[in-house]
C-alpha atoms as a PDB file:
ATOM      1  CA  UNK A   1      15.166 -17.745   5.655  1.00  0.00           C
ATOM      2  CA  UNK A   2      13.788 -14.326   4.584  1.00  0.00           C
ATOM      3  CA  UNK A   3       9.868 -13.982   4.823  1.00  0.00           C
ATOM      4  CA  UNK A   4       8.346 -13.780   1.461  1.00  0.00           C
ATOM      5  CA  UNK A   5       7.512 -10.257   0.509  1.00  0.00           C
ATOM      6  CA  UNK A   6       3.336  -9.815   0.866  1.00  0.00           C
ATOM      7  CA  UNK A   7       1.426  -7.156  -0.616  1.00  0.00           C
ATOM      8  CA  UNK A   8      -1.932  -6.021  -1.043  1.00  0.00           C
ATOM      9  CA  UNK A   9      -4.406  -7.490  -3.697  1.00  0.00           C
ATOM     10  CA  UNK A  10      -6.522  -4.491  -3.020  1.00  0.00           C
ATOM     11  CA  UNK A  11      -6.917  -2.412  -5.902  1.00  0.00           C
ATOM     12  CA  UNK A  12      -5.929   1.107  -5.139  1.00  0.00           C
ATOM     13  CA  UNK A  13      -5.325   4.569  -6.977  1.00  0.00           C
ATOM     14  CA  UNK A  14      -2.199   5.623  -7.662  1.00  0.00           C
ATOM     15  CA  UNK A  15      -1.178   8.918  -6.050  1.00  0.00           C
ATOM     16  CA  UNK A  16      -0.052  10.659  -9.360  1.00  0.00           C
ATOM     17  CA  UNK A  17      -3.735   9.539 -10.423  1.00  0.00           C
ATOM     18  CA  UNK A  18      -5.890  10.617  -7.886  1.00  0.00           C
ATOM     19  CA  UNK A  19      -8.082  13.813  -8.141  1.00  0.00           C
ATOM     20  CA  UNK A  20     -11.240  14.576  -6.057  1.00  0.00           C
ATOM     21  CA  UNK A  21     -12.149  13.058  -2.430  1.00  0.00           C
ATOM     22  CA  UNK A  22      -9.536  10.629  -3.143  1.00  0.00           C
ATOM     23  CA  UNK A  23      -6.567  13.248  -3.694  1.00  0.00           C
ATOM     24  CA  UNK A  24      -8.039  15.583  -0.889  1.00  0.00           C
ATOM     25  CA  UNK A  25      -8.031  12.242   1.532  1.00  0.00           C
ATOM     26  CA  UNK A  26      -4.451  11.164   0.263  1.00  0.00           C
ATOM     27  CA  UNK A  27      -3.299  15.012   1.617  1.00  0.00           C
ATOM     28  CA  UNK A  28      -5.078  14.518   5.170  1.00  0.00           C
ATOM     29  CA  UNK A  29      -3.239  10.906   5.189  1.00  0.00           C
ATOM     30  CA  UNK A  30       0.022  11.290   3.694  1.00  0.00           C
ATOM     31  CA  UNK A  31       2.952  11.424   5.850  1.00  0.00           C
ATOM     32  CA  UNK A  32       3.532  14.764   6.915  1.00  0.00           C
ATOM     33  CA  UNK A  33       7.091  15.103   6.188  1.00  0.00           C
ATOM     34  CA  UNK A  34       7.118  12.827   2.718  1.00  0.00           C
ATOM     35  CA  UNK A  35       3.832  13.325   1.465  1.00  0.00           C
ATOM     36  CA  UNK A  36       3.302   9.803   0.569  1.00  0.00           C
ATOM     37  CA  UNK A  37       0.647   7.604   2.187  1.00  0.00           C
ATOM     38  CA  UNK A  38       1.321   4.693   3.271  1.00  0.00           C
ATOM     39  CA  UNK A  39      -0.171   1.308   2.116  1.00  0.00           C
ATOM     40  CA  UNK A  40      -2.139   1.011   4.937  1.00  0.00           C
ATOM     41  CA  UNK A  41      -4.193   3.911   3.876  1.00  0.00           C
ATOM     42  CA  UNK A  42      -4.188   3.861   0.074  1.00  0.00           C
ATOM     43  CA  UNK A  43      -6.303   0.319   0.549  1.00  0.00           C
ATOM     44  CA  UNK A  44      -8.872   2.752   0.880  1.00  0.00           C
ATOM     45  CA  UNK A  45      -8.404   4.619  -2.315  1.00  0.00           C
ATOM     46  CA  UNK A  46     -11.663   2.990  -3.772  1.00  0.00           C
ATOM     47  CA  UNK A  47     -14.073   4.726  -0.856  1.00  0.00           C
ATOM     48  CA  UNK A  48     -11.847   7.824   0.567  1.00  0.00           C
ATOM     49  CA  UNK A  49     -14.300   8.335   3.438  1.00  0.00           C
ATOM     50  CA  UNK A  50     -13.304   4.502   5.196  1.00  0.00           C
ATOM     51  CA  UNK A  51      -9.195   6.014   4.555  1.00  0.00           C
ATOM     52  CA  UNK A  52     -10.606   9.099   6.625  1.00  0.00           C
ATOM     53  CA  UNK A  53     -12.237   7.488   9.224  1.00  0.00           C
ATOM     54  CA  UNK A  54      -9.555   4.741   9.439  1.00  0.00           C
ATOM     55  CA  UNK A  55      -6.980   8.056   9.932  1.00  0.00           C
ATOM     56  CA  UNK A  56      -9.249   9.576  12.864  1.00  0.00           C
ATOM     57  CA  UNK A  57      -9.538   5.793  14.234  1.00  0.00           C
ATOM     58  CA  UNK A  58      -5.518   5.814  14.272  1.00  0.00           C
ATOM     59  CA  UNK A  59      -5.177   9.172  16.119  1.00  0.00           C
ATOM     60  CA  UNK A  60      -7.653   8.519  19.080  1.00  0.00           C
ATOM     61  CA  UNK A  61      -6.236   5.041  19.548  1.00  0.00           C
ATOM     62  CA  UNK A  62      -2.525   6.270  19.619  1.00  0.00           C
ATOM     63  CA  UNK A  63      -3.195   9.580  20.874  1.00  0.00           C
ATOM     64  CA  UNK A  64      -6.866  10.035  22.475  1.00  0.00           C
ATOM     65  CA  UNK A  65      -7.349   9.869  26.157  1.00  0.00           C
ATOM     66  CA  UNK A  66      -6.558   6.616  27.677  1.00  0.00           C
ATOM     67  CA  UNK A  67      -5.050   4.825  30.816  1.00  0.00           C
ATOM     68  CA  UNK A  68      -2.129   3.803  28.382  1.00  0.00           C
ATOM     69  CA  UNK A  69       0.672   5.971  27.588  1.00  0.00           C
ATOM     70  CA  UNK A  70       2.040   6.386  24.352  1.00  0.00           C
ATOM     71  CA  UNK A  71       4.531   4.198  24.461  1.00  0.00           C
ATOM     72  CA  UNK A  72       2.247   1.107  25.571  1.00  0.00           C
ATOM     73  CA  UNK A  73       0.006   1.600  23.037  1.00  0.00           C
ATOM     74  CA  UNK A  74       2.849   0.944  20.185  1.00  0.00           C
ATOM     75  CA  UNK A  75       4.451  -1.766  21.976  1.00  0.00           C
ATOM     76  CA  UNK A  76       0.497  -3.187  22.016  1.00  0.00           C
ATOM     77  CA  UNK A  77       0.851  -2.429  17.947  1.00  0.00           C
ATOM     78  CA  UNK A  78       4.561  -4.228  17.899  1.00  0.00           C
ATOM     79  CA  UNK A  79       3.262  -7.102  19.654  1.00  0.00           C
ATOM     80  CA  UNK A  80       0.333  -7.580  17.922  1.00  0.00           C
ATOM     81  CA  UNK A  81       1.870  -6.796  14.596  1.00  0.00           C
ATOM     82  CA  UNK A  82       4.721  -9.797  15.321  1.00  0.00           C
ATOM     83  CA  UNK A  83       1.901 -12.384  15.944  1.00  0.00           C
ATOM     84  CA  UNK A  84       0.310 -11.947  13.145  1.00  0.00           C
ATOM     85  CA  UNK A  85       3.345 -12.138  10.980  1.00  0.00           C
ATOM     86  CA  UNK A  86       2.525  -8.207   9.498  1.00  0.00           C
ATOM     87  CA  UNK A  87       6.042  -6.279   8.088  1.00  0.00           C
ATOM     88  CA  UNK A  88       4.529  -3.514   8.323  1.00  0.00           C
END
């Protein structure tokens, strides 16, 4: 039986609507290849600083200096991600 699909009852901005901090913080996040930003980010459309800091967070936890190597830390992220029941 297929999970039922979940989504976020977060109000967010739109990318084709944002201008300002939220449009400028919706460039630093976006996918560098795509240019869309992913869901996980635009939760934080509403207060663009939290979507920054939640994008430096990401990149010292998956890429700062640490014991664990890159591959670790995402099977930490799979692992945890599949107990919680998160598609993401």
């Amino acid at each position: 039986m297929d999970e039922p699909k979940r989504t976020a009852w977060i109000e967010t901005i739109p990318e084709a609507q944002a201008s300002g901090e939220v449009s400028d913080a919706y460039a630093t996040c976006g996918d560098r290849k795509t240019g869309n930003v992913d869901h996980i980010m635009k939760i934080h459309s509403l207060n663009p600083r939290s979507m920054l800091d939640h994008e430096q967070l990401y990149r010292t936890l998956m890429y700062g200096r640490s014991p664990l190597t890159r591959p670790q830390r995402e099977m930490i992220g799979t692992v945890v991600s599949a107990l919680n029941h998160c598609v993401y």
